[in-house]
Structures are given as structure tokens and as C-alpha cells.
N, C-alpha and C. Protein backbone atom coordinates (compact mmCIF):
# COMPACT_ATOMS: atom_id res chain seq x y z
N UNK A 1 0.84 -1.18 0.00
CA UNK A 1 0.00 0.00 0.00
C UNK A 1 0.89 1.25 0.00
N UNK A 2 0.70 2.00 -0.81
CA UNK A 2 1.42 3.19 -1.21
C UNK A 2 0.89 4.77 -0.17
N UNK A 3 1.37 5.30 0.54
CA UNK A 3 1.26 6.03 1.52
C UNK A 3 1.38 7.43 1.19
N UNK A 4 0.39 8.56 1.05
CA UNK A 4 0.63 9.46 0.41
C UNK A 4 0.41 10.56 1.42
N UNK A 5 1.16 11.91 1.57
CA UNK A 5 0.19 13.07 2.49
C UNK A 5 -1.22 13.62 2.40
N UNK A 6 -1.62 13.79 3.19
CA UNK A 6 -3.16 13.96 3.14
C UNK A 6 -2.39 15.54 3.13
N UNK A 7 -1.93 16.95 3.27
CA UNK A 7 -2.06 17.71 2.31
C UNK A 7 -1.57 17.76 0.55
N UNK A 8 -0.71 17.37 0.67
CA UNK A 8 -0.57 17.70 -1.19
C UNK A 8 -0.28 16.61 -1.83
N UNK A 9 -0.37 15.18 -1.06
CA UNK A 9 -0.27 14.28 -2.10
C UNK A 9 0.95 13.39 -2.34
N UNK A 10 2.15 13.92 -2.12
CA UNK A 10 3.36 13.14 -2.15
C UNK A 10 3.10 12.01 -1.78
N UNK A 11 3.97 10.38 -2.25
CA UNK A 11 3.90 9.59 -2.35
C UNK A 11 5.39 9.38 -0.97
N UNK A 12 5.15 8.51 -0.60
CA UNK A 12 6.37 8.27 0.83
C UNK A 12 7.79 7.25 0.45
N UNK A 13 7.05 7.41 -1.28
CA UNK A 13 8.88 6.93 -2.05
C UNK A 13 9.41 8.23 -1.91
N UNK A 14 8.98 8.87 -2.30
CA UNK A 14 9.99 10.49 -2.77
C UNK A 14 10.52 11.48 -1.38
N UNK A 15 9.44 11.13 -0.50
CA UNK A 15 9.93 11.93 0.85
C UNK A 15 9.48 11.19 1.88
N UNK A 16 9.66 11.79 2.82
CA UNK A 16 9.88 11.41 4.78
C UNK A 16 8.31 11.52 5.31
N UNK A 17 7.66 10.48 5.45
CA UNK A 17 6.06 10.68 5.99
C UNK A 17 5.87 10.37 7.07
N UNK A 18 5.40 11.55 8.16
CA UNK A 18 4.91 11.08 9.38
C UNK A 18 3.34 10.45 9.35
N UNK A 19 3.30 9.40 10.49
CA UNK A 19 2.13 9.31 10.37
C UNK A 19 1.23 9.93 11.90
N UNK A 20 0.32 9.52 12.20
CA UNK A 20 -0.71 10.33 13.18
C UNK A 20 -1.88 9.43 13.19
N UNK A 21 -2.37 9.57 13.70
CA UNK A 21 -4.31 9.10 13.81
C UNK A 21 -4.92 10.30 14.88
N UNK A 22 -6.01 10.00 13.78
CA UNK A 22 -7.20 10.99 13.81
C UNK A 22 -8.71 10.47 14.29
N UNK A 23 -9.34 10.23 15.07
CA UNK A 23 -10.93 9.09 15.03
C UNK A 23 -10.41 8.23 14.51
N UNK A 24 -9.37 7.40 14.65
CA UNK A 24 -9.28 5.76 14.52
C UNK A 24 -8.59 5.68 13.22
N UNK A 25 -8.44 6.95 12.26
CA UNK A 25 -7.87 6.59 10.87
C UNK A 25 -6.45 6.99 11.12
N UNK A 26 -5.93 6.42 10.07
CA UNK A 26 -4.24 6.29 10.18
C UNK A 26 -3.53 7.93 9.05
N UNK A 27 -3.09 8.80 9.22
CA UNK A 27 -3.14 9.51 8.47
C UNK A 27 -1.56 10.18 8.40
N UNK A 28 -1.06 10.65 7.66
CA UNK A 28 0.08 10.92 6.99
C UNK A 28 0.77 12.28 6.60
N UNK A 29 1.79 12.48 6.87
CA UNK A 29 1.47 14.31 6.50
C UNK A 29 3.78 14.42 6.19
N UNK A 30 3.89 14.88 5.23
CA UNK A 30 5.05 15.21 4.93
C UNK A 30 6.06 16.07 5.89
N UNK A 31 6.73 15.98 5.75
CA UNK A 31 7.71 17.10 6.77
C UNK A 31 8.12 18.26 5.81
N UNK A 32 7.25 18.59 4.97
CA UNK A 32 7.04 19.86 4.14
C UNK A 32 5.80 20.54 4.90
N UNK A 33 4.66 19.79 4.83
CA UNK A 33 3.38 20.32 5.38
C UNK A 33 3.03 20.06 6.66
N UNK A 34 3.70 19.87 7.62
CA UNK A 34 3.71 19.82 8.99
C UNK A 34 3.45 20.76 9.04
N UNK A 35 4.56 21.93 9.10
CA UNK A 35 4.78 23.39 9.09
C UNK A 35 3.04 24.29 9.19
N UNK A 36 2.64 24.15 7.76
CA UNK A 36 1.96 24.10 7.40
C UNK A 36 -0.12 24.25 8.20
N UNK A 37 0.03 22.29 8.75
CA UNK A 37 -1.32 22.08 9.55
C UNK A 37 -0.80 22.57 11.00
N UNK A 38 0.97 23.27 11.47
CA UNK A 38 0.51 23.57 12.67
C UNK A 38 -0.02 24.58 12.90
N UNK A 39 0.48 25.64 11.99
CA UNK A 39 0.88 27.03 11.74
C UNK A 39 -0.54 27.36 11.05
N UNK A 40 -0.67 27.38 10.15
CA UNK A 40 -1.63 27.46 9.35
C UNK A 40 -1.11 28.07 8.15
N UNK A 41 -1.75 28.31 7.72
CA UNK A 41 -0.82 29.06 5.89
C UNK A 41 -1.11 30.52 5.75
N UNK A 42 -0.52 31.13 5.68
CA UNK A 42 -0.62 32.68 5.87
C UNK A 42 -1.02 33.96 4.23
């Protein structure tokens, strides 16, 4: 199963994916867009 960020999509061949859970789902987020869902986007 191929693991992608839930913001923009990257695939977790090409970069570094954290994962997390959210209500029981398993979810994924790049160390590009971390930044990003902490901060918010300006």
C-alpha cells in the first residue's frame, strides 16, 4: 500500500512521511506540510 500526504499528495517513495491518527484513521502528513497544519498558511 502506497502512503501518500493527506495535504498535497506526495507519495512516501519520494519523501519522509509522518504518520498520526485521527478518530481511529491512520493519516500521513510530509515534513514539508507539517509546518503548514501547525501554523496554518498565511
Amino acid at each position: 500500500m502506497e502512503h501518500k500526504c493527506l495535504n498535497c499528495g506526495v507519495a512516501s517513495e519520494e519523501v519522509i512521511l509522518l504518520s498520526c491518527e485521527y478518530k481511529g484513521e491512520l493519516l500521513y502528513v510530509c515534513v514539508k506540510c507539517l509546518p503548514v497544519l501547525i501554523h496554518g498558511s498565511h
